[in-house]
N, C-alpha and C. Protein backbone atom coordinates (compact mmCIF):
# COMPACT_ATOMS: atom_id res chain seq x y z
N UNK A 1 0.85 -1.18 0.00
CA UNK A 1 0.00 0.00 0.00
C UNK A 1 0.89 1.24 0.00
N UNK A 2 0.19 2.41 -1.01
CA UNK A 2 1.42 3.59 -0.39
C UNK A 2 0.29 4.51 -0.78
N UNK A 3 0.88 5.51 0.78
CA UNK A 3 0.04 6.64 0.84
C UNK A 3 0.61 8.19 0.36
N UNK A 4 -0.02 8.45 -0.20
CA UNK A 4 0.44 10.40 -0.67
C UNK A 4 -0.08 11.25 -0.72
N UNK A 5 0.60 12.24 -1.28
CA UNK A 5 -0.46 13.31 -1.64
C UNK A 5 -0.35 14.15 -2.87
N UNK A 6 -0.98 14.38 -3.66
CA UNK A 6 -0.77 14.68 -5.13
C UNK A 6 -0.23 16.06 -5.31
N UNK A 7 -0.19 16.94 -4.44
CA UNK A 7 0.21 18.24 -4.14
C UNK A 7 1.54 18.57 -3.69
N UNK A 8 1.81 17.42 -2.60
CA UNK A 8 3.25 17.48 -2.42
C UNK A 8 3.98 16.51 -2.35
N UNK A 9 5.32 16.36 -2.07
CA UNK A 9 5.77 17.64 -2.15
C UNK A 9 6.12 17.89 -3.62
N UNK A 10 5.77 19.03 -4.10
CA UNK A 10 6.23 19.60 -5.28
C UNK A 10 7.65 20.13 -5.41
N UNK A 11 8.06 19.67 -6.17
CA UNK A 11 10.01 19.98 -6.69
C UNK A 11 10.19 21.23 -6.67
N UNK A 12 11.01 21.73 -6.08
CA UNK A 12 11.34 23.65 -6.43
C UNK A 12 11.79 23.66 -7.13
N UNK A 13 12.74 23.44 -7.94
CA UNK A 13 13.23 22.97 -9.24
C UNK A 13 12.22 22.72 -10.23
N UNK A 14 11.91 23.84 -11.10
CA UNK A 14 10.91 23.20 -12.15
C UNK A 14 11.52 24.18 -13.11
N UNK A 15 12.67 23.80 -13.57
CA UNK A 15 13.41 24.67 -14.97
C UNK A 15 12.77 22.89 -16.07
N UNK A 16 12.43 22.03 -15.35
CA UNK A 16 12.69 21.35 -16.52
C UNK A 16 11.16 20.43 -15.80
N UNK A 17 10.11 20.10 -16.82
CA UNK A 17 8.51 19.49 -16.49
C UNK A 17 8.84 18.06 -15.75
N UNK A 18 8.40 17.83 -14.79
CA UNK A 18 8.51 16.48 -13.65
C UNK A 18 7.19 15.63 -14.37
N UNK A 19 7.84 14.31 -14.21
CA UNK A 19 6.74 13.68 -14.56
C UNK A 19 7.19 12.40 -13.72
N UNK A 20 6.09 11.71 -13.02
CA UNK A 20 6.58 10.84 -11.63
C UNK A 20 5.57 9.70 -12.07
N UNK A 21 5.94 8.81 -12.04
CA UNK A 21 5.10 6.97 -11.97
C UNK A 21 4.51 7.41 -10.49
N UNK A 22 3.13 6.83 -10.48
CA UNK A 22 2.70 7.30 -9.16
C UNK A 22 2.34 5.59 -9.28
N UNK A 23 1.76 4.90 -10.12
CA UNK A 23 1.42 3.33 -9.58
C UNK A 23 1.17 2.82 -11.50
N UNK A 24 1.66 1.95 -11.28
CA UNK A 24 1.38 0.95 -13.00
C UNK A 24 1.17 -0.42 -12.90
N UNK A 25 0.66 -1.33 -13.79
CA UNK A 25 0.05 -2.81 -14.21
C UNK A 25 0.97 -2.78 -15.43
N UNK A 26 0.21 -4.16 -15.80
CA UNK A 26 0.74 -4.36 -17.07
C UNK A 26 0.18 -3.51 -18.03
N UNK A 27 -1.17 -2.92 -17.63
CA UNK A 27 -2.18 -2.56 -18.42
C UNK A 27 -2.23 -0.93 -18.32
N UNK A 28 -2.13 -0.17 -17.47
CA UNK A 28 -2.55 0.77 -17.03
C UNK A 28 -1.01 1.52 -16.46
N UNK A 29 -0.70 2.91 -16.49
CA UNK A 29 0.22 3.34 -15.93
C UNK A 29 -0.37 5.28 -15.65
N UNK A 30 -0.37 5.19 -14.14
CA UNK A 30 -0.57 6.68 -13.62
C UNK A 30 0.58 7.49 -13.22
N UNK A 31 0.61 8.71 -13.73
CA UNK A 31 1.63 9.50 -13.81
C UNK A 31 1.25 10.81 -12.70
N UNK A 32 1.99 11.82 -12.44
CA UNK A 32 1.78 12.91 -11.87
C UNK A 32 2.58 13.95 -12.94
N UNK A 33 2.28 15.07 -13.41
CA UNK A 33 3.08 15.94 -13.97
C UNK A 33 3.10 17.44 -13.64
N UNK A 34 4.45 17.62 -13.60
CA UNK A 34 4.05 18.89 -12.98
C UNK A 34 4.71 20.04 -13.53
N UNK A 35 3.91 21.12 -13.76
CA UNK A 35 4.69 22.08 -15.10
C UNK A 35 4.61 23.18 -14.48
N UNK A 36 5.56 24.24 -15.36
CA UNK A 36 5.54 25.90 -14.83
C UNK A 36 5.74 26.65 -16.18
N UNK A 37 5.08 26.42 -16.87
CA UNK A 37 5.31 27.26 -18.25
C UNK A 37 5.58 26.57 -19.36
N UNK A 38 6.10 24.94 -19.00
CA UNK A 38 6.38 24.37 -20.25
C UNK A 38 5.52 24.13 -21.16
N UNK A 39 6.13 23.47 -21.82
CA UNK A 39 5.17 22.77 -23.25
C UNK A 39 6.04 21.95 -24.31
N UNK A 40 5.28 21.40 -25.05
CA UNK A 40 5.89 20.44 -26.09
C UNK A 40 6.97 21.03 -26.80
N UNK A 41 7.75 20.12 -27.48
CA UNK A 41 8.51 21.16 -28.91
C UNK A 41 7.45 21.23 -29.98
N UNK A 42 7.92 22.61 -30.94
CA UNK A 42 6.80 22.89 -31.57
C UNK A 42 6.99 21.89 -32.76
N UNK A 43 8.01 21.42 -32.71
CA UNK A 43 8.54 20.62 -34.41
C UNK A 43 7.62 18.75 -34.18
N UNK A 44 7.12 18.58 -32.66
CA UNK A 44 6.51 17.68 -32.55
C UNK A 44 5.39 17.16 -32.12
N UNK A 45 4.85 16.06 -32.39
CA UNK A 45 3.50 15.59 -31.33
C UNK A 45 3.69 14.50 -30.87
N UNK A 46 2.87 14.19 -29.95
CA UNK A 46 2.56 12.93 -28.82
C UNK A 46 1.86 11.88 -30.22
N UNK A 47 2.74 10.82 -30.45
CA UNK A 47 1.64 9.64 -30.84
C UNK A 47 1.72 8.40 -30.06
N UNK A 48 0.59 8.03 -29.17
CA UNK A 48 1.14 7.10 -28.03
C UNK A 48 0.16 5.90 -28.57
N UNK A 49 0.65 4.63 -27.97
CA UNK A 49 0.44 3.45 -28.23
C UNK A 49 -0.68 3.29 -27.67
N UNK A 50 -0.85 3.90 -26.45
CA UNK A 50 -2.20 4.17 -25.64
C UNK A 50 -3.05 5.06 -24.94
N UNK A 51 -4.39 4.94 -24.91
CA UNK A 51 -5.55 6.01 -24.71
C UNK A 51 -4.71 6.76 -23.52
N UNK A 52 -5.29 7.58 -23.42
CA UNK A 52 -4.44 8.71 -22.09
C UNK A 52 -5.82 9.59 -21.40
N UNK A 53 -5.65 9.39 -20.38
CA UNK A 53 -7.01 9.98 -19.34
C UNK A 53 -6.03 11.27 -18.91
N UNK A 54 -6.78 12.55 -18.88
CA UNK A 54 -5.86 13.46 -18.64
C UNK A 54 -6.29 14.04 -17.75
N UNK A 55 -6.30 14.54 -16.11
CA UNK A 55 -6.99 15.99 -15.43
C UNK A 55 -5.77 16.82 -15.55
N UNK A 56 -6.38 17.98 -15.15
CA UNK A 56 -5.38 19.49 -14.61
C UNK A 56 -6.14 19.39 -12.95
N UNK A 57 -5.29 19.07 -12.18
CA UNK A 57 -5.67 18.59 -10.86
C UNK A 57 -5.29 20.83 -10.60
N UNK A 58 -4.75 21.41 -10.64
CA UNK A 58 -3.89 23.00 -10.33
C UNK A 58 -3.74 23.36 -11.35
N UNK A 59 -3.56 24.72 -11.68
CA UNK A 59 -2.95 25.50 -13.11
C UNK A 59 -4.15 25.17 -14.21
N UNK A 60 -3.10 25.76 -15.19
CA UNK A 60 -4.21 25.84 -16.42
C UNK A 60 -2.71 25.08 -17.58
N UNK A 61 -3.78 24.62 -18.97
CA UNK A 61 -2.86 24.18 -20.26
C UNK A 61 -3.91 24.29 -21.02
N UNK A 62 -3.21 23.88 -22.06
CA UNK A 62 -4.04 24.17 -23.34
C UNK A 62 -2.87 22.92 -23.97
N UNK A 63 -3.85 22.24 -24.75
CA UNK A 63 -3.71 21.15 -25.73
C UNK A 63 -3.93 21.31 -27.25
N UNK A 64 -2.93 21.26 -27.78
CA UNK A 64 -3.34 21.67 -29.66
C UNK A 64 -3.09 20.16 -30.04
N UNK A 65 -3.77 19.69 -30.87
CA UNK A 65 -4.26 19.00 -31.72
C UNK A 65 -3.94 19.02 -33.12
N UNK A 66 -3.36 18.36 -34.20
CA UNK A 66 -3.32 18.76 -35.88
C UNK A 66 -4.77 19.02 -36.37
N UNK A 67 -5.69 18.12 -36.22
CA UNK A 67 -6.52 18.37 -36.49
C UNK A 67 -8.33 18.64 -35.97
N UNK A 68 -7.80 19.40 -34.52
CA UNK A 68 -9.02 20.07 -33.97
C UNK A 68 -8.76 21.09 -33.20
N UNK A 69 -9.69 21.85 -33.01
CA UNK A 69 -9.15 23.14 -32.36
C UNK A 69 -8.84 23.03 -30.53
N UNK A 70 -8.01 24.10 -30.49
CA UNK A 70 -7.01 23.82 -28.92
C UNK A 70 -8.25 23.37 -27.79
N UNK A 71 -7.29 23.20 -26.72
CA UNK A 71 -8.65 22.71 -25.73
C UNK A 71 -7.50 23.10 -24.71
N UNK A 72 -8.18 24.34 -23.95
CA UNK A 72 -7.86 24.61 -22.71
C UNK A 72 -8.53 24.01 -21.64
N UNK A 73 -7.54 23.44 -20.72
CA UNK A 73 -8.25 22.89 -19.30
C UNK A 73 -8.05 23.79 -18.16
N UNK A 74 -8.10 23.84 -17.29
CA UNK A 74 -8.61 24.93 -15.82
C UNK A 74 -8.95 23.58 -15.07
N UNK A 75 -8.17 23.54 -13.74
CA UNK A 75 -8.42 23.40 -12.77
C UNK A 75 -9.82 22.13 -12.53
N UNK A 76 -9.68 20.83 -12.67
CA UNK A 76 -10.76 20.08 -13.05
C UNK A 76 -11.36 19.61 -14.23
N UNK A 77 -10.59 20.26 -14.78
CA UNK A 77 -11.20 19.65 -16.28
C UNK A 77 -10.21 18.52 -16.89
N UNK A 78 -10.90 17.68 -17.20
CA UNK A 78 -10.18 16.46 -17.43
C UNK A 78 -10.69 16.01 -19.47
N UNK A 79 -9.63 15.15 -19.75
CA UNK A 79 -9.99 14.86 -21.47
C UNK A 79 -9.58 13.43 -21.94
N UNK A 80 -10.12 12.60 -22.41
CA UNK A 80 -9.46 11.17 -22.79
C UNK A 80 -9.24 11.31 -24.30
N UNK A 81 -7.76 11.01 -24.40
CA UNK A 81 -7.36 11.33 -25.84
C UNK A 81 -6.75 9.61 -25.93
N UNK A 82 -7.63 9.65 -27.10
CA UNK A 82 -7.40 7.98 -27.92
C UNK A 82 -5.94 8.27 -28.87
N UNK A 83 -5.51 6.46 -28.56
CA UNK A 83 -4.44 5.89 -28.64
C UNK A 83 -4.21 6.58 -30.18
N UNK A 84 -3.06 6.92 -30.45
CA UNK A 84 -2.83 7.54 -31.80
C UNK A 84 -3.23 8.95 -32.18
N UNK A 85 -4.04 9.21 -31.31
CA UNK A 85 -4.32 10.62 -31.51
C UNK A 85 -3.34 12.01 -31.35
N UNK A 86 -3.04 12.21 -32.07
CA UNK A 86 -2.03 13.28 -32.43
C UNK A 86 -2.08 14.34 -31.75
N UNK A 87 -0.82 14.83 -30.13
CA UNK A 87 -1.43 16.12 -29.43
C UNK A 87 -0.06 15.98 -29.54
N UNK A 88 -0.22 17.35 -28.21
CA UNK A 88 0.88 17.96 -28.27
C UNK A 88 0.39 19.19 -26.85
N UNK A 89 1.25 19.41 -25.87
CA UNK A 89 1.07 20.67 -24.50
C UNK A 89 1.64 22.00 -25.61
N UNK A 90 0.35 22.73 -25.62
CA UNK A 90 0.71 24.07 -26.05
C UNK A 90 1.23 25.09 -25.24
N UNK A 91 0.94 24.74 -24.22
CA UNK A 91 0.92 26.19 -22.82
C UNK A 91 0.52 25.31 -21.83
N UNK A 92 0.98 26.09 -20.66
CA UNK A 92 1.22 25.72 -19.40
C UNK A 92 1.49 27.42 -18.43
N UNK A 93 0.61 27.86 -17.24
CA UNK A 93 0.79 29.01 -16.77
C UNK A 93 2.11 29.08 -16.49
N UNK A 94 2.75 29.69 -16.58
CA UNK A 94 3.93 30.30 -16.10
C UNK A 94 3.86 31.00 -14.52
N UNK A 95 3.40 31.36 -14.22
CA UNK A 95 2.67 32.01 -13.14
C UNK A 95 2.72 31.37 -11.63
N UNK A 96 2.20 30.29 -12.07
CA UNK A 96 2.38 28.42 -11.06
C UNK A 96 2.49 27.68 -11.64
N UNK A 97 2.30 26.42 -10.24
CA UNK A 97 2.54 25.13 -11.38
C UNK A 97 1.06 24.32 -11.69
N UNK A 98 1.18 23.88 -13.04
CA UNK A 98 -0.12 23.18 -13.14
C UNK A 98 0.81 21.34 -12.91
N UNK A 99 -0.63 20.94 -12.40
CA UNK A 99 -0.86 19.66 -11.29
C UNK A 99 -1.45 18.71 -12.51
N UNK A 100 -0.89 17.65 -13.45
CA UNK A 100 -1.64 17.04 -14.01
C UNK A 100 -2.12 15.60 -13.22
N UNK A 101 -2.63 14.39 -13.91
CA UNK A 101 -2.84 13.60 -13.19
C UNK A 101 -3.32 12.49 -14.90
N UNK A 102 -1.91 11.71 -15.08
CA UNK A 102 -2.61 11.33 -16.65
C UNK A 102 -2.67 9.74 -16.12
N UNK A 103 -3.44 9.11 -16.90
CA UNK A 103 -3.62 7.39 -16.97
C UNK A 103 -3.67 7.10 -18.13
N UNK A 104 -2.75 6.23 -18.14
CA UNK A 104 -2.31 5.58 -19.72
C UNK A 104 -2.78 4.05 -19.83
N UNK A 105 -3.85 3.93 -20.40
CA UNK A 105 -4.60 2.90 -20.59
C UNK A 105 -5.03 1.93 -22.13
């Protein structure tokens, strides 16, 4: 069993986006990510082998897509982007840190 907390502790160090295994299967793998302004390179996108459950647990992002228009999340808003689906982190507040919470399924 392991107990935490999704808030902390947060890295002071965030010149470079944290991304932490919080628990995985064979099947399933949950991440924590934690950003301060980053974002993707622009020359690329995410094509993953598998569906991805996404919240913004803190902060705000915005998600661009090739072919649909951006999708900003705030604080609770969560998105399931199917396996192959072409994204990419456009923005991330600079301001704080945004708190993701992804499942790769």
């Amino acid at each position: 069993m392991t107990i935490g907390n999704i808030f902390t502790p947060l890295p002071a160090d965030l010149s470079e986006e944290i991304i932490e295994t919080l628990a995985q299967s064979e099947h399933t793998h949950i991440e924590r990510i934690v950003s301060k302004g980053h974002r993707s390179p622009a020359s690329g996108w995410y094509d993953q082998n598998d569906n991805e459950w996404v919240i913004v647990l803190k902060g705000e992002a915005i998600l661009a897509f090739p072919d649909k228009d951006d999708v900003m999340l705030k604080s609770g808003d969560f998105l399931d982007i199917p396996a192959h689906q072409l994204h990419r982190v456009k923005w991330t507040t600079p301001a704080s840190e945004t708190v993701w919470l992804a499942i790769h399924y």
